[in-house]
Every structure is written in C-alpha cells, then in structure tokens.
C-alpha atoms as a PDB file:
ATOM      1  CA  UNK A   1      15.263  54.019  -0.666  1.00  0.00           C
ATOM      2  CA  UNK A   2      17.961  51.631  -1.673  1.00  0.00           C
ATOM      3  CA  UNK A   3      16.790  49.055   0.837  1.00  0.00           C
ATOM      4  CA  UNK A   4      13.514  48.698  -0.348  1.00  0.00           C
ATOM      5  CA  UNK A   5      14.626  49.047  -4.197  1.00  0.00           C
ATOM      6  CA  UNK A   6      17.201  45.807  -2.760  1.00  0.00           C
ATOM      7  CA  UNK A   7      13.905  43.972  -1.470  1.00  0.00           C
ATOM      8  CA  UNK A   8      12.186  44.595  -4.439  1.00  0.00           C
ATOM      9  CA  UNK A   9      15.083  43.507  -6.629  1.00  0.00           C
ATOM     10  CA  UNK A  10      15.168  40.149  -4.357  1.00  0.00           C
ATOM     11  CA  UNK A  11      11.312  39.718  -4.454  1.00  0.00           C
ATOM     12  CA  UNK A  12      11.786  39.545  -8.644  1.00  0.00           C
ATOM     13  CA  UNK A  13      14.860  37.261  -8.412  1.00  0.00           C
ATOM     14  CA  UNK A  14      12.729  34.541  -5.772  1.00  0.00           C
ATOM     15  CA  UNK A  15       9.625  34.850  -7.935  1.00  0.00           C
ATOM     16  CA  UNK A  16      11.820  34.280 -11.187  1.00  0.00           C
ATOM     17  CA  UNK A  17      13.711  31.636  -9.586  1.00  0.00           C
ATOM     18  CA  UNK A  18       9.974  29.506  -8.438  1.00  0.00           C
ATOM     19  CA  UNK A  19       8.909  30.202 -12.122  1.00  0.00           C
ATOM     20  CA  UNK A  20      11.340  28.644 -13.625  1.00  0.00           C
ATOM     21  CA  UNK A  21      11.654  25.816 -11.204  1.00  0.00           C
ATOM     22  CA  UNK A  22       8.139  25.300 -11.941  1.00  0.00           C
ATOM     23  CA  UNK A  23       8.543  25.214 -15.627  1.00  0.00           C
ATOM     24  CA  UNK A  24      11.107  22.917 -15.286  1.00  0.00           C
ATOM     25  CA  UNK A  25       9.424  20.740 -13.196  1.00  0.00           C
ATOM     26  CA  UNK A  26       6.588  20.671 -15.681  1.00  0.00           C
ATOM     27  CA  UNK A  27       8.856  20.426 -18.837  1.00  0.00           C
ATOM     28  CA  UNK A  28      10.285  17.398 -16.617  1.00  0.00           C
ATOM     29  CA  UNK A  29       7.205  15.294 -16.303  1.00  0.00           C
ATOM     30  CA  UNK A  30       5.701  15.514 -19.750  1.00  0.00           C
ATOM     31  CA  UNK A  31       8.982  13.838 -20.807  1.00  0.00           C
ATOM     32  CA  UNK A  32       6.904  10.209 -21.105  1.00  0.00           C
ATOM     33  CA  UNK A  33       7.908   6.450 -21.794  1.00  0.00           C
ATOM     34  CA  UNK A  34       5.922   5.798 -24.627  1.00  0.00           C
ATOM     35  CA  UNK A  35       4.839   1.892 -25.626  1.00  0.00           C
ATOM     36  CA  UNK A  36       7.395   0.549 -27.867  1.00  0.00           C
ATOM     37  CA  UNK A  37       5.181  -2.135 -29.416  1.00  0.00           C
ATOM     38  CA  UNK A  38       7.960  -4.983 -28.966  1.00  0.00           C
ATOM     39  CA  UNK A  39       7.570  -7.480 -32.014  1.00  0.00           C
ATOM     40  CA  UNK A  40       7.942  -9.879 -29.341  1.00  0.00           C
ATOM     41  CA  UNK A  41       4.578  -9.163 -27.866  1.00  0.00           C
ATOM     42  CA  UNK A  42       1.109  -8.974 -29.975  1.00  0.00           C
ATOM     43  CA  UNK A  43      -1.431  -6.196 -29.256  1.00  0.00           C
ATOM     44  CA  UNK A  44      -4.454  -7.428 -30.711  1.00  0.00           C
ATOM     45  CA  UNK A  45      -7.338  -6.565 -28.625  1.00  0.00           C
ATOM     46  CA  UNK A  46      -9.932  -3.671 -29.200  1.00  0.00           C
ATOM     47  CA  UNK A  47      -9.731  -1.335 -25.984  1.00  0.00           C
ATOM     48  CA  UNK A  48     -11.578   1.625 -25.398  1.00  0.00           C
ATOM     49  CA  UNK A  49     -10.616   5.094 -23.954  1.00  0.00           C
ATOM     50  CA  UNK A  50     -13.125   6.779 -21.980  1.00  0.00           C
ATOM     51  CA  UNK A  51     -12.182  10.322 -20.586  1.00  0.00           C
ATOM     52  CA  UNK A  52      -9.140   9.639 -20.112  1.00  0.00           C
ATOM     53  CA  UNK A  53      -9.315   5.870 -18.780  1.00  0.00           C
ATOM     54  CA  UNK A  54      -7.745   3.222 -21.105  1.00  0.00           C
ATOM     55  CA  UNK A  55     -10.143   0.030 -20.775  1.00  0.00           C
ATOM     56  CA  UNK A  56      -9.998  -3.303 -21.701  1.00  0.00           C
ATOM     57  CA  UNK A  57     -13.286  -5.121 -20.693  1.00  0.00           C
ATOM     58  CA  UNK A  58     -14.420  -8.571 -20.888  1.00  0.00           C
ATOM     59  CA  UNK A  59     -17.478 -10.277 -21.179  1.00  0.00           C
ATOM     60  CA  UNK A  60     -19.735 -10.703 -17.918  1.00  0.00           C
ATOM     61  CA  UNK A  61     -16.551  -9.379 -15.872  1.00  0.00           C
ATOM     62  CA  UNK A  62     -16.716 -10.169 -12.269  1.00  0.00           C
ATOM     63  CA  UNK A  63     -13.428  -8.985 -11.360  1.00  0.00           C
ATOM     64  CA  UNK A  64     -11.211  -6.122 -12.344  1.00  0.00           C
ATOM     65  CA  UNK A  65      -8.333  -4.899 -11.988  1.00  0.00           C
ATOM     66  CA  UNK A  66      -7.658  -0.796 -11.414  1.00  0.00           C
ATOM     67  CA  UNK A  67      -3.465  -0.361 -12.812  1.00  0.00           C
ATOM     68  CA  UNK A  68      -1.919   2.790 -12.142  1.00  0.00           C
ATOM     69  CA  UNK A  69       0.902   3.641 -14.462  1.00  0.00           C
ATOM     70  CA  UNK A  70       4.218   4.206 -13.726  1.00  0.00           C
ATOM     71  CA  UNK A  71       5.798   7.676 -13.330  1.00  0.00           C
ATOM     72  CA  UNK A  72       6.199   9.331 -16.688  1.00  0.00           C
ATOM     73  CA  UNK A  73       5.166   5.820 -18.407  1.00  0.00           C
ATOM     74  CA  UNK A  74       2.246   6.450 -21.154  1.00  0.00           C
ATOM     75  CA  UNK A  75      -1.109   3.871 -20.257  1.00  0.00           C
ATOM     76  CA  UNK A  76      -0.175   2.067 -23.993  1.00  0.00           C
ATOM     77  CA  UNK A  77       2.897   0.817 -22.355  1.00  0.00           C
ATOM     78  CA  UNK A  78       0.485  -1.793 -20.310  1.00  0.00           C
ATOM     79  CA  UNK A  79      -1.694  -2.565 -22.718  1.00  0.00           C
ATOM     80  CA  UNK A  80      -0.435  -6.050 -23.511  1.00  0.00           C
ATOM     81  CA  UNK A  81      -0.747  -6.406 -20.227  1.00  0.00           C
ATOM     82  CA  UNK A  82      -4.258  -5.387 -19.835  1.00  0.00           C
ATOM     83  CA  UNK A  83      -5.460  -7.340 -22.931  1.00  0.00           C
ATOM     84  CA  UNK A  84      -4.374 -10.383 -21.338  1.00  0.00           C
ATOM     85  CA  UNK A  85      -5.822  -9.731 -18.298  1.00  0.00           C
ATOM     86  CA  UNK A  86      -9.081  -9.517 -20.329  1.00  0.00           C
ATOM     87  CA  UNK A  87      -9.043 -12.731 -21.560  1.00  0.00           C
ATOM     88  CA  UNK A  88      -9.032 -14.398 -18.400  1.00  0.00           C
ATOM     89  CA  UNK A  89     -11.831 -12.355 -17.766  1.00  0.00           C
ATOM     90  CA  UNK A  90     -10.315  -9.839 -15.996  1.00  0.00           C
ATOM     91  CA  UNK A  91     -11.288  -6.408 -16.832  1.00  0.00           C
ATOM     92  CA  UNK A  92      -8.943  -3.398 -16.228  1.00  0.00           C
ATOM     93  CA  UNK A  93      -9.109  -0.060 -16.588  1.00  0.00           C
ATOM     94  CA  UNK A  94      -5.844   2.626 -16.431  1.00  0.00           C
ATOM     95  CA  UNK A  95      -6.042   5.743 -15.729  1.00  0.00           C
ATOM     96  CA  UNK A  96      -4.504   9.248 -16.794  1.00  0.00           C
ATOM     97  CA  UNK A  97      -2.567  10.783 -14.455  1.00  0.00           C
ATOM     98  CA  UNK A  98      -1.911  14.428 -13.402  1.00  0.00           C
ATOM     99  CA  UNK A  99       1.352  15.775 -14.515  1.00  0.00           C
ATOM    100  CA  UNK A 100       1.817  12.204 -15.575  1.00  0.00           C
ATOM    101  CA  UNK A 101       2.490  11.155 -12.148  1.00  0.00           C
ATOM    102  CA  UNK A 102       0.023   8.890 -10.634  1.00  0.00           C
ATOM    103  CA  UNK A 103       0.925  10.141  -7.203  1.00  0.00           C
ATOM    104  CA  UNK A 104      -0.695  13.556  -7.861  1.00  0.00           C
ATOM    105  CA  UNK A 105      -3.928  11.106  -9.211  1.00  0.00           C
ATOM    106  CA  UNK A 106      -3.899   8.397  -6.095  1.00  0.00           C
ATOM    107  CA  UNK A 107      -7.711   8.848  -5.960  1.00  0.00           C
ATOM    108  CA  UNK A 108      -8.495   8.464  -9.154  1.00  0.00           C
ATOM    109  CA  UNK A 109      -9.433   4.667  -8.778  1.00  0.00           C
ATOM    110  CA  UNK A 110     -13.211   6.094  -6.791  1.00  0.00           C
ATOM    111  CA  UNK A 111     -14.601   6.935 -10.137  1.00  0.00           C
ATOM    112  CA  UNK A 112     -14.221   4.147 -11.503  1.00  0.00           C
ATOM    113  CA  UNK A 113     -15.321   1.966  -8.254  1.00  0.00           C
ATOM    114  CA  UNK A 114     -18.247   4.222  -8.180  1.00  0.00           C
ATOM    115  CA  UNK A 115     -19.556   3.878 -11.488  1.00  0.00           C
ATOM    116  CA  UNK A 116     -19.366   0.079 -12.043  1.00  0.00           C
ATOM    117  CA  UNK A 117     -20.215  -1.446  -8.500  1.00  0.00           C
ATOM    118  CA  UNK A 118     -21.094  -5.336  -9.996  1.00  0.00           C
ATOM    119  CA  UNK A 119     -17.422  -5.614 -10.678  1.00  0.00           C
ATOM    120  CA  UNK A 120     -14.730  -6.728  -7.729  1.00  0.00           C
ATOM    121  CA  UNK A 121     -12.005  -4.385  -8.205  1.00  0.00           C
ATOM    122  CA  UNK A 122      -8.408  -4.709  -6.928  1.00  0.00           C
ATOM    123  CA  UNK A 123      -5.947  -1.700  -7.422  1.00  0.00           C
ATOM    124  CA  UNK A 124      -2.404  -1.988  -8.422  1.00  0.00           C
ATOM    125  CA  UNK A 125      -0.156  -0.310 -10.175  1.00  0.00           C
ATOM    126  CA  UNK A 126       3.627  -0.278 -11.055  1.00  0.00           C
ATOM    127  CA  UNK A 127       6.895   1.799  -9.693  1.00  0.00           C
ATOM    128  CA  UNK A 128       4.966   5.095  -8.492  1.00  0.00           C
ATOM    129  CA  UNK A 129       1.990   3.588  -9.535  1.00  0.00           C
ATOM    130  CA  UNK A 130       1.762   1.196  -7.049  1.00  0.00           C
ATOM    131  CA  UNK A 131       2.639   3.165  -4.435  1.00  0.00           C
ATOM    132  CA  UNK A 132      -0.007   5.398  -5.319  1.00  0.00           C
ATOM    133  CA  UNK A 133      -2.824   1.932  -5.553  1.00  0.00           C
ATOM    134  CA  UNK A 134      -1.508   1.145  -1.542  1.00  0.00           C
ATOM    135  CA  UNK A 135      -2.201   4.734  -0.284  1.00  0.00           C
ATOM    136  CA  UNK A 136      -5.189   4.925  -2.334  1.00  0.00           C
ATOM    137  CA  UNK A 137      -5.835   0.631  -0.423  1.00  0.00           C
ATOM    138  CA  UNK A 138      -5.205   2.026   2.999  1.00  0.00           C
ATOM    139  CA  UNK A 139      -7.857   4.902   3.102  1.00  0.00           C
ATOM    140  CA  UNK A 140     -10.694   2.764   1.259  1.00  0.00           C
ATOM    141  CA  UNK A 141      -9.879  -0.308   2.407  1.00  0.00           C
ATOM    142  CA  UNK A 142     -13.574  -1.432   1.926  1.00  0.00           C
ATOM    143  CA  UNK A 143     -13.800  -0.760  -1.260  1.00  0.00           C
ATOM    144  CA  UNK A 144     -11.291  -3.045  -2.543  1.00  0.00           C
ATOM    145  CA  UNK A 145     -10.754  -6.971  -2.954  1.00  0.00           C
ATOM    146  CA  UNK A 146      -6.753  -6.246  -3.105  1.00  0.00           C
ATOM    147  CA  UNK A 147      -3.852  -4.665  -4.108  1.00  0.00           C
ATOM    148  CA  UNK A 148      -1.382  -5.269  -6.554  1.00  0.00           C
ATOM    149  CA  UNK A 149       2.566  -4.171  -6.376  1.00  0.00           C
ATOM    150  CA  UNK A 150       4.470  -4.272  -9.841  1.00  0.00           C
ATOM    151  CA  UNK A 151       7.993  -3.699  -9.136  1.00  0.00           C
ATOM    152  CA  UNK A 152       6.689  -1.229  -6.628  1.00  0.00           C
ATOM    153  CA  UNK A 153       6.315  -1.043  -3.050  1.00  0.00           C
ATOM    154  CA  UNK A 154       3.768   0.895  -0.173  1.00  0.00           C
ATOM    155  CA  UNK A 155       5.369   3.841   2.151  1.00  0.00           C
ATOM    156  CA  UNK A 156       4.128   3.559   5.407  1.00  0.00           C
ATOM    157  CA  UNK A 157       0.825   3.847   6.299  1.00  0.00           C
ATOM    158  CA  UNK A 158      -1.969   4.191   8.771  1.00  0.00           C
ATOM    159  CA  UNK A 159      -4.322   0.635   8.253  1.00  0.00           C
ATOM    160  CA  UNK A 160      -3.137  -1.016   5.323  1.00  0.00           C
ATOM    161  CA  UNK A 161       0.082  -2.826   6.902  1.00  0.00           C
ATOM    162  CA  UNK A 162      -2.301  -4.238   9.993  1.00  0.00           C
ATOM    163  CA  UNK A 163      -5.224  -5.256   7.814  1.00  0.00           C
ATOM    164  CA  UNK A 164      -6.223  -8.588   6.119  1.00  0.00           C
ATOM    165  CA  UNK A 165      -6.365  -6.918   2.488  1.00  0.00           C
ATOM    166  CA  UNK A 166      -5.415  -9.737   0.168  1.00  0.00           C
ATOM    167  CA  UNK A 167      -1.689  -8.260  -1.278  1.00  0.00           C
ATOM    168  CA  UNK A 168       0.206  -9.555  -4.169  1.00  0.00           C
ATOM    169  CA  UNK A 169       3.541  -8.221  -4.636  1.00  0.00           C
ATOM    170  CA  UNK A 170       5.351  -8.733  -7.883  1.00  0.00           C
ATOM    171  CA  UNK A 171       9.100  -7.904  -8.393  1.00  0.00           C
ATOM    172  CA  UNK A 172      12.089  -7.924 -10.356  1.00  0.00           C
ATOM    173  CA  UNK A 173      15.721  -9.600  -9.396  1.00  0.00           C
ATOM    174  CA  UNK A 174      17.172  -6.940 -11.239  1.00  0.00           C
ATOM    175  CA  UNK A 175      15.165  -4.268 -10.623  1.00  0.00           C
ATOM    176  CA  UNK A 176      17.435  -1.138 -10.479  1.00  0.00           C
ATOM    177  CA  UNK A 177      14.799   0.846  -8.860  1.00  0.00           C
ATOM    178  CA  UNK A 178      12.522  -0.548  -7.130  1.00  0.00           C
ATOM    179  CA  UNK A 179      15.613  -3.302  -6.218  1.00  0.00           C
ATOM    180  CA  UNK A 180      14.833  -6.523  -4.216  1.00  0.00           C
ATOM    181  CA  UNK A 181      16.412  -4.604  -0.987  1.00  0.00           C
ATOM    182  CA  UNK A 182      13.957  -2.122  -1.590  1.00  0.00           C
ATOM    183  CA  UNK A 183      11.344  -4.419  -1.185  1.00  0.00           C
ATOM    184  CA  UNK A 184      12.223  -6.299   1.732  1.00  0.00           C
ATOM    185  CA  UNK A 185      12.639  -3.385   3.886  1.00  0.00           C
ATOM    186  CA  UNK A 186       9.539  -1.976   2.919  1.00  0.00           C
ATOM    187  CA  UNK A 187       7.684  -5.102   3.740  1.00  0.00           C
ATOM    188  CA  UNK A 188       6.451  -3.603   6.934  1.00  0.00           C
ATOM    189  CA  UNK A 189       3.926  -1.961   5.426  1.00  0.00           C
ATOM    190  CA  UNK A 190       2.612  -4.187   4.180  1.00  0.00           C
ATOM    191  CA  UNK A 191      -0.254  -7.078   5.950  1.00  0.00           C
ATOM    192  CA  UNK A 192       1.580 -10.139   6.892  1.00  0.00           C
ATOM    193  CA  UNK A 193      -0.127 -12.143   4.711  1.00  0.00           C
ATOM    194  CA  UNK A 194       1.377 -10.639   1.750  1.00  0.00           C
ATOM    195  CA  UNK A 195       1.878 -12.670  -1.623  1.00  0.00           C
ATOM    196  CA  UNK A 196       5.826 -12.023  -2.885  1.00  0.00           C
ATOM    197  CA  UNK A 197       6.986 -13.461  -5.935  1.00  0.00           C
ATOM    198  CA  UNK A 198      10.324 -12.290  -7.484  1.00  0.00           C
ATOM    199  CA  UNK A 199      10.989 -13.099 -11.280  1.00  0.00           C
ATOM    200  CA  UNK A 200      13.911 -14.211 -11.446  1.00  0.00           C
ATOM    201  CA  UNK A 201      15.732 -12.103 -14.369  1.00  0.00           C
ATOM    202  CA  UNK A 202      13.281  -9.421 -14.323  1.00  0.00           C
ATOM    203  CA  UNK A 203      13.759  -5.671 -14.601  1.00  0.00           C
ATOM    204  CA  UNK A 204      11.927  -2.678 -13.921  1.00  0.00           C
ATOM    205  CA  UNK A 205      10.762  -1.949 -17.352  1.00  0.00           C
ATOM    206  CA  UNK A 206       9.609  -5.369 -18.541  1.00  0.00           C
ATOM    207  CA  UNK A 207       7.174  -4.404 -16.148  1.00  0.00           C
ATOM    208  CA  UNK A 208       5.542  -2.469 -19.044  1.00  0.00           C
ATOM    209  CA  UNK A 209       6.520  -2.118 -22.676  1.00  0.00           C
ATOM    210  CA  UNK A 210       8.391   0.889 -23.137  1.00  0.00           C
ATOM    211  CA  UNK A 211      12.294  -0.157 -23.762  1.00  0.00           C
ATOM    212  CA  UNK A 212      14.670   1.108 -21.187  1.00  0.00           C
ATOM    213  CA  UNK A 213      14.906   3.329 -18.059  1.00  0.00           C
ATOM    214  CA  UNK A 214      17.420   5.301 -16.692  1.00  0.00           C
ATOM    215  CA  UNK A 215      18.848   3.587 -13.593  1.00  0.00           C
ATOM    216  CA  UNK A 216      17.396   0.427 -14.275  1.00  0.00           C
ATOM    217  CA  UNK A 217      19.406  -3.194 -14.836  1.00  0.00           C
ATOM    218  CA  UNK A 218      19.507  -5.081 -17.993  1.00  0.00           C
ATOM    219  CA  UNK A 219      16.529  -8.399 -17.399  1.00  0.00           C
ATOM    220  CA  UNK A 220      18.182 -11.101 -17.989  1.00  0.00           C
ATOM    221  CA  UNK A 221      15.060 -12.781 -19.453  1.00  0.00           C
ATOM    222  CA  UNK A 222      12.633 -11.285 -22.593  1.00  0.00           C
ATOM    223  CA  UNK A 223       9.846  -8.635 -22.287  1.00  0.00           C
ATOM    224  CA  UNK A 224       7.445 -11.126 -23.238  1.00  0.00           C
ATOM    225  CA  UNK A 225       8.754 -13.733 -20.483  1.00  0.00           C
ATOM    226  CA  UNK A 226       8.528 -11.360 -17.814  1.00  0.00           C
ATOM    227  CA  UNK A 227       4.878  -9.848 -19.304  1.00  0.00           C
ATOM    228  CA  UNK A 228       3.859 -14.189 -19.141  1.00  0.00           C
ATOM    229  CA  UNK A 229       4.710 -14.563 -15.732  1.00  0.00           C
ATOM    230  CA  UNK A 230       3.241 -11.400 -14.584  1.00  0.00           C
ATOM    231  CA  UNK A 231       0.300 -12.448 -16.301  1.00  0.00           C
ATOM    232  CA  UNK A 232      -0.364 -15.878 -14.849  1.00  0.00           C
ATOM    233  CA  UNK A 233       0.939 -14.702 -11.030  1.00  0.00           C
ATOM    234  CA  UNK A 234      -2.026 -12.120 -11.212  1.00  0.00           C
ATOM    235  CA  UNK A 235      -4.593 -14.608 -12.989  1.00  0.00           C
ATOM    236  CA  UNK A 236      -3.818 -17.317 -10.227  1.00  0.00           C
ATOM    237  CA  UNK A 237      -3.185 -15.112  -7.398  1.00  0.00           C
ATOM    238  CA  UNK A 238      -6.783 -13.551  -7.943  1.00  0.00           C
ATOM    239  CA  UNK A 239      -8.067 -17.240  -8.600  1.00  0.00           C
ATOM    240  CA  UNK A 240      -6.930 -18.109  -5.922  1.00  0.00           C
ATOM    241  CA  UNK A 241      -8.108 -14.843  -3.310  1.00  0.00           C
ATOM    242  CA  UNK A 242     -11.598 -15.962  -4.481  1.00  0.00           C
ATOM    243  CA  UNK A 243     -11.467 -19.403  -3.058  1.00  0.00           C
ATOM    244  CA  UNK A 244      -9.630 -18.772   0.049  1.00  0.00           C
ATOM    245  CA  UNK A 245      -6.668 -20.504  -1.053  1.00  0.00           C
ATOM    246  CA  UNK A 246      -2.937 -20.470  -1.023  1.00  0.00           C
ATOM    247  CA  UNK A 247      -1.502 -18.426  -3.745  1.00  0.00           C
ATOM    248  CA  UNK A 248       1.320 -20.948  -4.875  1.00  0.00           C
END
C-alpha cells in the first residue's frame, strides 16, 4: 500500500514538475524585443499585415525577399529594413512565428512561395531566424533563388552546404552572439561559393531595431549605419545573383 501511495505521490511531483517547466518555458518566449522606433531611422512606408505576415510590397516586384525574425524579436523590429528593401523593388514579407521562435515556424516560407509564384524569392532571416531560412534552403532547395544570413549562421545539413544556392552571409564584428568565430566555424555548411561580408562595428541587434540584447557587444557604429550597409549588401548582392556576377 505505501509503495504504490509513494508512486503515486512521485507520478504528481513529475507531472507538476513538466507543468511548470512548460509554463515557464512559455512565459519565457512571449517575453519579445519589441521595435524601438530609433529617431535615427524613419518608418515611413505603408505595409500590410496579412494573417499574420508583415508585407512590404513594391510595384511589379520580381524579386522578394522571405525574413525570418529573430528569436523573441517582434516582425516591427525589421520593418525599416523591409521598407527599404521595397524601394529597390524588393518585396518582403515576415512572418509570425510559433512561440515566437522561428525555429518552431522553419516552414512557414511554402505559403508564401506557393501563393505568389511570379515573384523570385530568397529566404533569410536573422540570429534563429536565419538558421531557420537555411534548414528551411536545404530541403526546398528548388524553390529558392538564395539565402540570406543576418548575424546568423546554418547547422549542418544534408544538401545545402554541397549545392550551388547563391548564399549571402551578413555579420557583425561585434556580434556577441552570433560572434565572428561563430561564423567561421560554421562555414562548412555552407556552399563554397558563399558571399561573407562583416560590418565592421556591427552588433547583433543593429541587425533589427529593437535596442539591446542580453549577451550582445556594444556596435561601435549607429543603428542606422549598420541598417545602410545591410541594405545596400542585400540590394547589390541580389543585383548582382541575377547577372551572374561577382558580389563585390
């Protein structure tokens, strides 16, 4: 009797113990980054949100770009981003995430594909999120013009790393996270061919707009620096995809 009152007991005390692991886990990941709205960047661009995608189109679009968020980073925070994107007629769409963590949400990018085939989408995405846009790259490899790595970098993976999928990788100096070391030892898995560019002064969270992050190094150049040269990498880099050229 008192051994199965003791299993019993224990059976309560595991199930309690999951619960609450659970909630915390939950409680954990709808603590967001929210867009600060620097004054040092402008949002000024109409954008439309469509079940749960954030869109910024532009007209006669032949290319877009698919940008997963970051973990626990709100769409908003790359909307400056995305707006400028859209005026070099690039459109891009972000996506909501499960639990808020795009790694939960990797296929999420199909829909989208699926449902606006004249366009010439590349996936990307920043931190988590681009690890997320590289597994989603390696199991629909044909379905993509190329991926794009925003202080991020792929795990390993079954075709991506041996394909000829155009890459761009983007990253930070003084990235505390997803820090230059990082990077080069993941660089494996990713196609030879790979595009890296390193900002020189940039941080993980210039990446986006949404202030600081834990673990991260102070940039040693302004959100709105780091936003231009992201900007103009991604414009020329997909420029220059199209023609067959040299990204410089």
């Amino acid at each position: 009797m008192m051994k199965k009152l003791f299993n019993k007991r224990t059976l309560i005390i595991v199930c309690l113990v999951i619960m609450l692991s659970l909630l915390s886990f939950y409680i954990w990941t709808q603590v967001t980054y929210e867009a600060i709205n620097s004054s040092e960047i402008k949002i000024e661009e109409a954008h439309q949100v469509d079940d749960g995608w954030l869109l910024y189109s532009a007209e006669e679009a032949e290319k877009g770009l698919i940008l997963y968020p970051g973990a626990k980073v709100e769409s908003n925070a790359y909307e400056y981003l995305a707006q400028e994107l859209s005026k070099q007629n690039i459109a891009v769409a972000i996506p909501s995430v499960t639990l808020n963590l795009p790694i939960l949400d990797r296929s999420k990018a199909n829909r989208m594909i699926e449902s606006n085939q004249v366009i010439q989408w590349y996936v990307g995405g920043h931190s988590m999120g681009g690890a997320a846009a590289a597994m989603f790259a390696d199991q629909q490899l044909d379905k993509v013009n190329g991926l794009v790595l925003l202080g991020s970098y792929a795990a390993s993976n079954d075709y991506l790393f041996n394909s000829s999928l155009p890459v761009l990788s983007i990253s930070g100096s003084e990235d505390g996270l997803s820090t230059p070391n990082k990077i080069k030892e993941n660089s494996i898995n990713l196609p030879q061919t790979t595009d890296f560019v390193e900002i020189k002064g940039g941080n993980h969270a210039f990446f986006g707009d949404y202030g600081s992050q834990s673990g991260d190094n102070a940039a040693l150049i302004t959100v709105s620096e780091q936003q231009a040269i992201i900007i103009d990498t991604i414009v020329n880099w997909i420029e220059s995809v199209e023609t067959g050229g040299e990204h410089e």
